[in-house]
PDB file of N, CA and C in Angstrom:
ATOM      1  N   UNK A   1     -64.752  18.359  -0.045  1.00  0.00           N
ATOM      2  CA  UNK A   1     -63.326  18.599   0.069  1.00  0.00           C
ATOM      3  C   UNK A   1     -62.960  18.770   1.542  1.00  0.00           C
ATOM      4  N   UNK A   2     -62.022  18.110   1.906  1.00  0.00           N
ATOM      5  CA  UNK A   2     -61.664  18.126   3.320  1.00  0.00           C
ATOM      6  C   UNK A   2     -60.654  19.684   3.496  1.00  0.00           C
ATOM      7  N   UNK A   3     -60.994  20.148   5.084  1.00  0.00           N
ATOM      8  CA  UNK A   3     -60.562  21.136   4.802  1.00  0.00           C
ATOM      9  C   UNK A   3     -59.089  21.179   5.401  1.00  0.00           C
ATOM     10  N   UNK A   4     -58.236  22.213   5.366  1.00  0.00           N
ATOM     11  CA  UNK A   4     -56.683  21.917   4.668  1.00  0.00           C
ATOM     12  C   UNK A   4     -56.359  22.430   6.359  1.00  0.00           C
ATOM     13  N   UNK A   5     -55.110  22.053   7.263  1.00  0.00           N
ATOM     14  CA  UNK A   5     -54.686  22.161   8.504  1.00  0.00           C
ATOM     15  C   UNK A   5     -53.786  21.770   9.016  1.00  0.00           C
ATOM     16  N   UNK A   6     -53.052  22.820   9.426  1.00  0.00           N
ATOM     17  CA  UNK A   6     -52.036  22.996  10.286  1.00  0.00           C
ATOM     18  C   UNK A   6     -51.765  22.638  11.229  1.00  0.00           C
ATOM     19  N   UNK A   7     -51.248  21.398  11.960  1.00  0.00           N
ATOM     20  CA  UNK A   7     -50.722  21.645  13.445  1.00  0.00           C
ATOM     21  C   UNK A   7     -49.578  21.357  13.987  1.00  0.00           C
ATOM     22  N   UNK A   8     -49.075  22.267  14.917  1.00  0.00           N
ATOM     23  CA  UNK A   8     -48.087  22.816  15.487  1.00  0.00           C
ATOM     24  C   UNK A   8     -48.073  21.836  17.181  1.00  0.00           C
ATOM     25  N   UNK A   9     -46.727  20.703  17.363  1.00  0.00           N
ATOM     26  CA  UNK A   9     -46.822  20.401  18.503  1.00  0.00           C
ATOM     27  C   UNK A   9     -45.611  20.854  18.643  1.00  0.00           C
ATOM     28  N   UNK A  10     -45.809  22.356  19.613  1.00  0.00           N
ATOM     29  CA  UNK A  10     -44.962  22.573  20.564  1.00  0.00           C
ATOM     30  C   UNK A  10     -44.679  22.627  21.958  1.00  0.00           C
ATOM     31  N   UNK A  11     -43.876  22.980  22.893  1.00  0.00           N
ATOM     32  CA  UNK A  11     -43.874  23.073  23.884  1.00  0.00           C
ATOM     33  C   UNK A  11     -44.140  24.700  24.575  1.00  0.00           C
ATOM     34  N   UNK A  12     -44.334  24.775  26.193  1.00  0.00           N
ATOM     35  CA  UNK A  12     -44.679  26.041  26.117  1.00  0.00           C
ATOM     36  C   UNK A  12     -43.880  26.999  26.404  1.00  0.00           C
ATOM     37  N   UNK A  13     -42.977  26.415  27.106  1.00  0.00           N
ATOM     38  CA  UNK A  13     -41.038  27.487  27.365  1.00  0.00           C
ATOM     39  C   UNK A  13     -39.899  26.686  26.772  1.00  0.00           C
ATOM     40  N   UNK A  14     -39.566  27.672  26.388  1.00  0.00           N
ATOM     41  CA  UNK A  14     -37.493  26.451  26.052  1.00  0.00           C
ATOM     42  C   UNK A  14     -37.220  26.437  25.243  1.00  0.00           C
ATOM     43  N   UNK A  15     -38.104  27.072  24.191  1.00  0.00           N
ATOM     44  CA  UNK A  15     -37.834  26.354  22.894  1.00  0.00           C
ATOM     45  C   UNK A  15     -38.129  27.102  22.032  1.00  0.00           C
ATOM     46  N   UNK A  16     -36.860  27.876  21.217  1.00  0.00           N
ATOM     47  CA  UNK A  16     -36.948  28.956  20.311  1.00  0.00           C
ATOM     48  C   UNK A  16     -37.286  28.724  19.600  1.00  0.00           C
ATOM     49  N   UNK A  17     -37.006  27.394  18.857  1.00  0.00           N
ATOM     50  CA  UNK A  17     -37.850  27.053  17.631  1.00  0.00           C
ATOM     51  C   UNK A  17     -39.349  27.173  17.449  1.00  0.00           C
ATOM     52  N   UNK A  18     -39.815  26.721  18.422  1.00  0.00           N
ATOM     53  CA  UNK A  18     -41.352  26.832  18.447  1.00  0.00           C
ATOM     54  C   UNK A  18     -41.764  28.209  18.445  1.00  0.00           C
ATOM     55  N   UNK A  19     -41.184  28.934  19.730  1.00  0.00           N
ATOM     56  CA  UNK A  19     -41.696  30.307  19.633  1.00  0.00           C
ATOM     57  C   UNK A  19     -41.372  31.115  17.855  1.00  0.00           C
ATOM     58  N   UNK A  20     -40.028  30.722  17.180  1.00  0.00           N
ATOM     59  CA  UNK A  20     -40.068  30.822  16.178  1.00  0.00           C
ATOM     60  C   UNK A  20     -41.357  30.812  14.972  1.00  0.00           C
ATOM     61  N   UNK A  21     -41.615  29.460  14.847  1.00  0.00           N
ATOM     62  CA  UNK A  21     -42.564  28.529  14.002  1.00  0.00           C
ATOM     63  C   UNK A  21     -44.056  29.215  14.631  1.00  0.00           C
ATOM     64  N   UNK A  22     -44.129  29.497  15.812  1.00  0.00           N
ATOM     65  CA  UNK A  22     -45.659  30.318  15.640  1.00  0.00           C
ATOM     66  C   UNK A  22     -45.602  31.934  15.571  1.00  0.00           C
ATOM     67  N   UNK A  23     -44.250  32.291  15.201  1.00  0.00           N
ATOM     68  CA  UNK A  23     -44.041  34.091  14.953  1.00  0.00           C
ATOM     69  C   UNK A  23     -44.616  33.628  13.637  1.00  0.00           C
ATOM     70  N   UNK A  24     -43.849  32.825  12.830  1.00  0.00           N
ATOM     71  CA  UNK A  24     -43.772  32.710  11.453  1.00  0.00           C
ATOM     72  C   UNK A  24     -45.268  32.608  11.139  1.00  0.00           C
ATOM     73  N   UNK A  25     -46.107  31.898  11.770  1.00  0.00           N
ATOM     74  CA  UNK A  25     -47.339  31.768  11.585  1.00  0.00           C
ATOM     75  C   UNK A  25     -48.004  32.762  11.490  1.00  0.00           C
ATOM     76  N   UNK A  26     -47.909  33.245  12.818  1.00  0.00           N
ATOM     77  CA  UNK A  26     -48.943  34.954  12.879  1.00  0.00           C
ATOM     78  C   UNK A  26     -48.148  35.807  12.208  1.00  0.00           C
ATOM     79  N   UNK A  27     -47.003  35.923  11.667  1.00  0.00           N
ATOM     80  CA  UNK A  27     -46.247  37.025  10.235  1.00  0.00           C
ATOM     81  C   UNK A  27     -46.950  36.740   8.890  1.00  0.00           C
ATOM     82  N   UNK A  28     -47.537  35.510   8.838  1.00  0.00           N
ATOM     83  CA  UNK A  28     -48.341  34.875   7.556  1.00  0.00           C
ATOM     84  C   UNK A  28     -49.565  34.725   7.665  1.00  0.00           C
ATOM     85  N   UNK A  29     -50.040  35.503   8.929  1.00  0.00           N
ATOM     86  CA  UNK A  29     -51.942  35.920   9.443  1.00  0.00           C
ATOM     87  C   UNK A  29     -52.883  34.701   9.082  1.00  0.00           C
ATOM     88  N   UNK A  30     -51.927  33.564   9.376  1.00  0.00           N
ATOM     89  CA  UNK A  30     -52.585  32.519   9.819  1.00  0.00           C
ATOM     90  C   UNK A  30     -52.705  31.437  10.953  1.00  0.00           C
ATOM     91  N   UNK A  31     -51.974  32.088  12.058  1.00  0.00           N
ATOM     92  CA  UNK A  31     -52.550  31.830  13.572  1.00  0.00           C
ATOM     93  C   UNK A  31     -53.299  31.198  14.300  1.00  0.00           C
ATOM     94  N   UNK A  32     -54.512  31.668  13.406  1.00  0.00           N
ATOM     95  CA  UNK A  32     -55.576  31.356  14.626  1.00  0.00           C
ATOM     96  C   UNK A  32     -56.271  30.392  13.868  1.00  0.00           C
ATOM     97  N   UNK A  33     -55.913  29.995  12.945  1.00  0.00           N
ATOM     98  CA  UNK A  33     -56.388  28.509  12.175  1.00  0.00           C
ATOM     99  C   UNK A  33     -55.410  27.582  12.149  1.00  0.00           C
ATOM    100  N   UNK A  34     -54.770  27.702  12.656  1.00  0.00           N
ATOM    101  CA  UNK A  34     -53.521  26.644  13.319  1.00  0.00           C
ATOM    102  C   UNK A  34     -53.581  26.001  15.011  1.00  0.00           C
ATOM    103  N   UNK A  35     -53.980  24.624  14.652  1.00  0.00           N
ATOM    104  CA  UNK A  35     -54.386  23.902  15.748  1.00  0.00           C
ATOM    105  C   UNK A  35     -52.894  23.792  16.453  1.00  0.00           C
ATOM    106  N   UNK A  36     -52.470  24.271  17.978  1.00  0.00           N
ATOM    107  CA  UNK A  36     -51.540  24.272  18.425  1.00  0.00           C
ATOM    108  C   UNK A  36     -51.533  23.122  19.871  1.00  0.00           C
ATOM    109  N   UNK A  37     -50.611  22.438  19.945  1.00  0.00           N
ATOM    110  CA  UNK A  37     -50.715  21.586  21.285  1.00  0.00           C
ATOM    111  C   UNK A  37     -50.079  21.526  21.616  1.00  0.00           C
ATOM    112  N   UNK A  38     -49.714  21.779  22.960  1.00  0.00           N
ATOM    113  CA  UNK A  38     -48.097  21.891  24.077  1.00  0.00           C
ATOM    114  C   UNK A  38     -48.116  20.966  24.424  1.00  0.00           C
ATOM    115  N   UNK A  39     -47.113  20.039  23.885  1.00  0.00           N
ATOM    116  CA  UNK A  39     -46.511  18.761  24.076  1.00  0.00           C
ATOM    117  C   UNK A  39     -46.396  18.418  25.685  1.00  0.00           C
ATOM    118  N   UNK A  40     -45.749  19.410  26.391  1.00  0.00           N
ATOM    119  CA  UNK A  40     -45.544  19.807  27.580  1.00  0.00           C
ATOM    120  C   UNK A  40     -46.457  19.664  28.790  1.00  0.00           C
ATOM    121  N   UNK A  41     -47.382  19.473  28.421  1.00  0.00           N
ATOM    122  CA  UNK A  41     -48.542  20.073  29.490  1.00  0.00           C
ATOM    123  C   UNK A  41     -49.217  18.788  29.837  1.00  0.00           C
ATOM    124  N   UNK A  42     -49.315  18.285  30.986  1.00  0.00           N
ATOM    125  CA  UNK A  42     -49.848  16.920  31.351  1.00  0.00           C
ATOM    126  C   UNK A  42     -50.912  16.007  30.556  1.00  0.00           C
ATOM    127  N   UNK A  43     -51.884  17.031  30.152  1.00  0.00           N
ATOM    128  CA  UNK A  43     -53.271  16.307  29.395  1.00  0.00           C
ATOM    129  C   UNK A  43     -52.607  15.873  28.220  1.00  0.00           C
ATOM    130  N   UNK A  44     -51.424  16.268  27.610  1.00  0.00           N
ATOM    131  CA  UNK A  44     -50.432  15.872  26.168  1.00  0.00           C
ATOM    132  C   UNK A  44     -49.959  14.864  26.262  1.00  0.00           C
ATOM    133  N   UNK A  45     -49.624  13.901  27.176  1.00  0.00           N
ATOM    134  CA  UNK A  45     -49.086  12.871  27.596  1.00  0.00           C
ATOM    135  C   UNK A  45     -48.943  11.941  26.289  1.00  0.00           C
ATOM    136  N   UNK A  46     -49.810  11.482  26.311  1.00  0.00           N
ATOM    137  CA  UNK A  46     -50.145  10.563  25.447  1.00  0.00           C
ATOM    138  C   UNK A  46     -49.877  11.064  23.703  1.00  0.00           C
ATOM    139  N   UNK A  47     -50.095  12.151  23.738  1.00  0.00           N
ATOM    140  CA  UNK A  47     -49.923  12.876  22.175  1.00  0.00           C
ATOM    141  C   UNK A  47     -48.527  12.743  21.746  1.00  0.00           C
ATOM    142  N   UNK A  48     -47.633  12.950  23.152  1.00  0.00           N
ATOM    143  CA  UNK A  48     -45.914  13.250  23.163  1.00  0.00           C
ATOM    144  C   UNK A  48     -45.591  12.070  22.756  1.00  0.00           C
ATOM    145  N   UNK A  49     -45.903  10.947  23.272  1.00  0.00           N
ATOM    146  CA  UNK A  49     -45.207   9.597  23.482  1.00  0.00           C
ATOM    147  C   UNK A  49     -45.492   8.611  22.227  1.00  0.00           C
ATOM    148  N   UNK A  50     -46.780   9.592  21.501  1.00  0.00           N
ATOM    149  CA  UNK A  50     -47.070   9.241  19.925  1.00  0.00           C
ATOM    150  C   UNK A  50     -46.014   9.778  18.955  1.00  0.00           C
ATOM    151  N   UNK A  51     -45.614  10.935  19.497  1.00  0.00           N
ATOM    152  CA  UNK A  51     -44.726  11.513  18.366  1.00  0.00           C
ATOM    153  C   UNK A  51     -43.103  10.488  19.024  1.00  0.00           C
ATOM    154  N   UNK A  52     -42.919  11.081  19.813  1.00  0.00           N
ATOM    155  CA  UNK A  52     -41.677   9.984  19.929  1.00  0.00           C
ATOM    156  C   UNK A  52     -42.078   8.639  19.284  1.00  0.00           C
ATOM    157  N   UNK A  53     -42.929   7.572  19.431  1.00  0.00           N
ATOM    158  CA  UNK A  53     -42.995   6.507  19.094  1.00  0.00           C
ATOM    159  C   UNK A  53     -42.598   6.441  17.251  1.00  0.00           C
ATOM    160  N   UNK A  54     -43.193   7.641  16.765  1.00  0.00           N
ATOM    161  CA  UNK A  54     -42.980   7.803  15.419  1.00  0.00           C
ATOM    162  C   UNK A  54     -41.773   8.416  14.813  1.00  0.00           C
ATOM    163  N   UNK A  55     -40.811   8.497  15.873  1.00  0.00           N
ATOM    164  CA  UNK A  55     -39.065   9.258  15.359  1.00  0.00           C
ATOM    165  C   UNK A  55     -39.545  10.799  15.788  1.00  0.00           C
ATOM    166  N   UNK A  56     -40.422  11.461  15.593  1.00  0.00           N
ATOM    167  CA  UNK A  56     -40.350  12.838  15.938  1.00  0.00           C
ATOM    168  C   UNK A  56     -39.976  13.559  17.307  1.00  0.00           C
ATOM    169  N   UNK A  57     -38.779  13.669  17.735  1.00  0.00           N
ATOM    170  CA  UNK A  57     -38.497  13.689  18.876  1.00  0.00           C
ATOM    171  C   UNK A  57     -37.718  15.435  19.140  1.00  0.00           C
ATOM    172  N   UNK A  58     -37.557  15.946  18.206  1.00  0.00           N
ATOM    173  CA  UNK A  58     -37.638  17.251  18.274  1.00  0.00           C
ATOM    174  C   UNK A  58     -38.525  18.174  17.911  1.00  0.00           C
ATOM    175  N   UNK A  59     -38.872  19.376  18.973  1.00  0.00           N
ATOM    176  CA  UNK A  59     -39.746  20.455  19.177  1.00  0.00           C
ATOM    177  C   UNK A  59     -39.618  21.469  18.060  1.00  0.00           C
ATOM    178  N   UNK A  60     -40.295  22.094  16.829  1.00  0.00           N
ATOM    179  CA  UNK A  60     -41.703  21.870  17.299  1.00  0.00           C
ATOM    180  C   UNK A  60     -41.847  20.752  16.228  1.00  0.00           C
ATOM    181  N   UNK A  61     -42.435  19.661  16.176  1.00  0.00           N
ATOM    182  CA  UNK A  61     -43.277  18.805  15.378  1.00  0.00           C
ATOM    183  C   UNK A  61     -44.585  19.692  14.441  1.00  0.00           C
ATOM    184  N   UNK A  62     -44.438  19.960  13.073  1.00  0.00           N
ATOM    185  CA  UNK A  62     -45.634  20.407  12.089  1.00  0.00           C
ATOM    186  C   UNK A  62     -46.058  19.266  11.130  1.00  0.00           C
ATOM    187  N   UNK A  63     -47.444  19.588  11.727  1.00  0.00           N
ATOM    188  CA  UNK A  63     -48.031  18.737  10.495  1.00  0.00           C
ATOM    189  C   UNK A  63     -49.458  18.980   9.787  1.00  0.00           C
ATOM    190  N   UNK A  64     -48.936  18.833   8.524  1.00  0.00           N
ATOM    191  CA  UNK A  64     -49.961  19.397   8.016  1.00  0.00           C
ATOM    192  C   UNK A  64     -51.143  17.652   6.816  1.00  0.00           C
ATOM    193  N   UNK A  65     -52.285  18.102   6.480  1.00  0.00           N
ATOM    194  CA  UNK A  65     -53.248  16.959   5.905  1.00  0.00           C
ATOM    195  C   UNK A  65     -53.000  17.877   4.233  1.00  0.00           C
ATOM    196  N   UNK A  66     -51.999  18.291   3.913  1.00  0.00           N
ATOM    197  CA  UNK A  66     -51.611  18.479   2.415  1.00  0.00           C
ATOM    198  C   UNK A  66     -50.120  18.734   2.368  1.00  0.00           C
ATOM    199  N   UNK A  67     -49.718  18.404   1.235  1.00  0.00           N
ATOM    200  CA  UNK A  67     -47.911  18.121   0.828  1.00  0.00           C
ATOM    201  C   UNK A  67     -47.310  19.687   0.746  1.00  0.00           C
ATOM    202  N   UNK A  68     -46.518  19.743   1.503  1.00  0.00           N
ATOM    203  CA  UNK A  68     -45.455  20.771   0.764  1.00  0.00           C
ATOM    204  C   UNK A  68     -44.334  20.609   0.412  1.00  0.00           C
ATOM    205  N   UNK A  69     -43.535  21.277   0.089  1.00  0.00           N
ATOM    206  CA  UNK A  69     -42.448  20.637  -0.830  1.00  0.00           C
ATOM    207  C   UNK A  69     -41.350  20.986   0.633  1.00  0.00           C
ATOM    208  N   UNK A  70     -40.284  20.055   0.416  1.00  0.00           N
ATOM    209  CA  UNK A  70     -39.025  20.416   1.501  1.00  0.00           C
ATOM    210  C   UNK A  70     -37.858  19.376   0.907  1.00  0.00           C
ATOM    211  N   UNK A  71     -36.838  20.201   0.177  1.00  0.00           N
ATOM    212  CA  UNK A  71     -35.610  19.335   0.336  1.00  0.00           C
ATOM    213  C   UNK A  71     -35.906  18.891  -1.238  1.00  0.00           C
ATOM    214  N   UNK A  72     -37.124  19.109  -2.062  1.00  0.00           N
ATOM    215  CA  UNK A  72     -37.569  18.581  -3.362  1.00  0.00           C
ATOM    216  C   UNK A  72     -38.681  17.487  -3.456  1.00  0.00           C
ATOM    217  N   UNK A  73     -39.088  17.616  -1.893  1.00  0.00           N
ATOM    218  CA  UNK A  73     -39.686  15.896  -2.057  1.00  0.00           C
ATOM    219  C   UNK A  73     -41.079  16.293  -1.051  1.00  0.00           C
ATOM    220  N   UNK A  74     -42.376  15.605  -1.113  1.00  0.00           N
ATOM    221  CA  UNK A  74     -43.655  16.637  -1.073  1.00  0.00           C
ATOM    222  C   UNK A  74     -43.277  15.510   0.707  1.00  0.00           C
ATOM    223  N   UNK A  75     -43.842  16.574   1.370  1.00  0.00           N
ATOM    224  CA  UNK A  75     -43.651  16.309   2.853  1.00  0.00           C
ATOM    225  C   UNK A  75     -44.902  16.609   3.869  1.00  0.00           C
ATOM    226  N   UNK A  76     -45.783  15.920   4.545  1.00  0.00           N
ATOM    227  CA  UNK A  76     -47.239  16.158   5.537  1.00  0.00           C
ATOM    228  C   UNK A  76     -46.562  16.762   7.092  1.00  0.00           C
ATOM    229  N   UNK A  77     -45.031  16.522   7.119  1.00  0.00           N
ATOM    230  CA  UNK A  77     -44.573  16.219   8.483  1.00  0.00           C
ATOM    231  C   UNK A  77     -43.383  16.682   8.897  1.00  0.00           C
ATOM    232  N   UNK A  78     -42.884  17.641   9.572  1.00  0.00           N
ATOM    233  CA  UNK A  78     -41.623  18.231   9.798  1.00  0.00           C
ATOM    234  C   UNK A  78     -41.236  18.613  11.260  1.00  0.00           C
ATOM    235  N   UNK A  79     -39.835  18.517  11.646  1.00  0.00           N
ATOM    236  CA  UNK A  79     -39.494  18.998  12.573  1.00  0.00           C
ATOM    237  C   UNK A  79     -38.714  19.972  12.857  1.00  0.00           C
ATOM    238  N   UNK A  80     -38.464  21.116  13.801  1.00  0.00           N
ATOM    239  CA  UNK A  80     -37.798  22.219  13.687  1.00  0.00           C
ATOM    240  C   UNK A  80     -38.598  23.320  13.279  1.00  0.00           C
ATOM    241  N   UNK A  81     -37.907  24.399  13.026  1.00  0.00           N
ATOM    242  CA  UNK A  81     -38.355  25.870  12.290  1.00  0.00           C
ATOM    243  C   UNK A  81     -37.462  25.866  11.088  1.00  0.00           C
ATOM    244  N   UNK A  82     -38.521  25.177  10.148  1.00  0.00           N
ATOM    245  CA  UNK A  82     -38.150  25.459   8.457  1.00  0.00           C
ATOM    246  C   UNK A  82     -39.008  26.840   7.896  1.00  0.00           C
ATOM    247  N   UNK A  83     -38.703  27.904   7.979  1.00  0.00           N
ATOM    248  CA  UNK A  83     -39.263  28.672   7.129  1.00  0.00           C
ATOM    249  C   UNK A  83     -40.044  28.572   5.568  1.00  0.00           C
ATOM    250  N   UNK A  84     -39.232  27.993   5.015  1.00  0.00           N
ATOM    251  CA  UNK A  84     -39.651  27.746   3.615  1.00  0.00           C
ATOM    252  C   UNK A  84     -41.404  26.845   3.392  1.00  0.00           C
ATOM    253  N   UNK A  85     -41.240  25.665   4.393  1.00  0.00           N
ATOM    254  CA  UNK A  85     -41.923  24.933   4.586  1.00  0.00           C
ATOM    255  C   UNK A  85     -43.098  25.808   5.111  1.00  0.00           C
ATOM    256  N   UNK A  86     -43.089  26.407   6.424  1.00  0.00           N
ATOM    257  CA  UNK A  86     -44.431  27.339   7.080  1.00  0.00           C
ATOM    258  C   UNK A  86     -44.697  27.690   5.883  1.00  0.00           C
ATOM    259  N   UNK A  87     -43.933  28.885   5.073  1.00  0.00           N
ATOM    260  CA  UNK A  87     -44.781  29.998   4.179  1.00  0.00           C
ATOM    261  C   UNK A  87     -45.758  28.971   3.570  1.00  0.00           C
ATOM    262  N   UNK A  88     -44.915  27.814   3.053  1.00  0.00           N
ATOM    263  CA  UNK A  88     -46.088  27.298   1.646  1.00  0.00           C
ATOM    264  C   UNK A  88     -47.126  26.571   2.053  1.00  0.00           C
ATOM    265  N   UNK A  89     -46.917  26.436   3.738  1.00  0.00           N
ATOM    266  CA  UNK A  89     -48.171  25.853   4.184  1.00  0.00           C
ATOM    267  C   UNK A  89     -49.411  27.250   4.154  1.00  0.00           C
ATOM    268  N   UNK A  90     -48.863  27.969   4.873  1.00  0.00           N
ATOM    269  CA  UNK A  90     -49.710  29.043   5.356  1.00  0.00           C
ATOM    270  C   UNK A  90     -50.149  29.734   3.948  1.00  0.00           C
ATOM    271  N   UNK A  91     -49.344  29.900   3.149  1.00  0.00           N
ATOM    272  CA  UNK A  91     -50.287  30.041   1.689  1.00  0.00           C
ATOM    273  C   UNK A  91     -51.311  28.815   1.134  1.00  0.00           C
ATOM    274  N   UNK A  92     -51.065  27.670   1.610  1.00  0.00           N
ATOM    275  CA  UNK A  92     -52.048  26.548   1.116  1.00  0.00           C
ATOM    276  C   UNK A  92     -53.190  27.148   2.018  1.00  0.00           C
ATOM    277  N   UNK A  93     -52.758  27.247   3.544  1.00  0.00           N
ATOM    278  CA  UNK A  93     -54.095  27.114   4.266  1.00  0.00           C
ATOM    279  C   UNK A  93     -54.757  28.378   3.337  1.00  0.00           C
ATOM    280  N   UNK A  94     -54.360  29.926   3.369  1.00  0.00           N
ATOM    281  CA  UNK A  94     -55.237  30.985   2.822  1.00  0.00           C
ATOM    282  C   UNK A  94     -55.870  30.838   1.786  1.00  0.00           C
ATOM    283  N   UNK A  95     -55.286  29.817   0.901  1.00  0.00           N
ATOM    284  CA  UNK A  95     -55.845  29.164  -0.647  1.00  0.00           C
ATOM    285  C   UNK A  95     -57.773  28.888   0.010  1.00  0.00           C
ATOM    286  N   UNK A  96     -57.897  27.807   1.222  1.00  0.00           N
ATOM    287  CA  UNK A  96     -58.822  26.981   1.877  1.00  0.00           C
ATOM    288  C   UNK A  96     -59.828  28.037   2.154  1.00  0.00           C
TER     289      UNK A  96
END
């Protein structure tokens, strides 16, 4: 069974949402099993210009390798600070 993961591309100032989306994380004491990457930061270059290439062009970009539900419809990939979305990830990951 592959194992179940979180990641968070945010940036590292500017951006409430993100700082949001990783409160929400460590409020759901799953943090530190959440792969995080600052879009921002030179060595990201290439990571950034993947997510733009793919429409994701707002901070923070989540994505997760299992479905959660958003809007009614099962979703790997989100942008912004959706609350609803974190919790049921961060309960999938504690499920793992």
């Amino acid at each position: 069974m592959t194992k179940k993961t979180i990641t968070v591309y945010s940036k590292t100032t500017g951006c409430p949402q993100c700082t949001m989306t990783k409160r929400a994380l460590t409020n759901e004491g799953v943090i530190d099993d959440v792969n995080i990457i600052y879009i921002d930061q030179p060595e990201n270059a290439d990571t950034l210009k993947m997510l733009i290439e793919q429409g994701l062009t707002q901070a923070p970009v989540v994505m997760t390798n299992f479905p959660v539900e958003l809007n009614g419809q099962p979703v790997t990939e989100w942008t912004g600070f959706i609350p609803s979305a974190l919790k049921q990830a961060a309960q999938e990951l504690k499920k793992d």
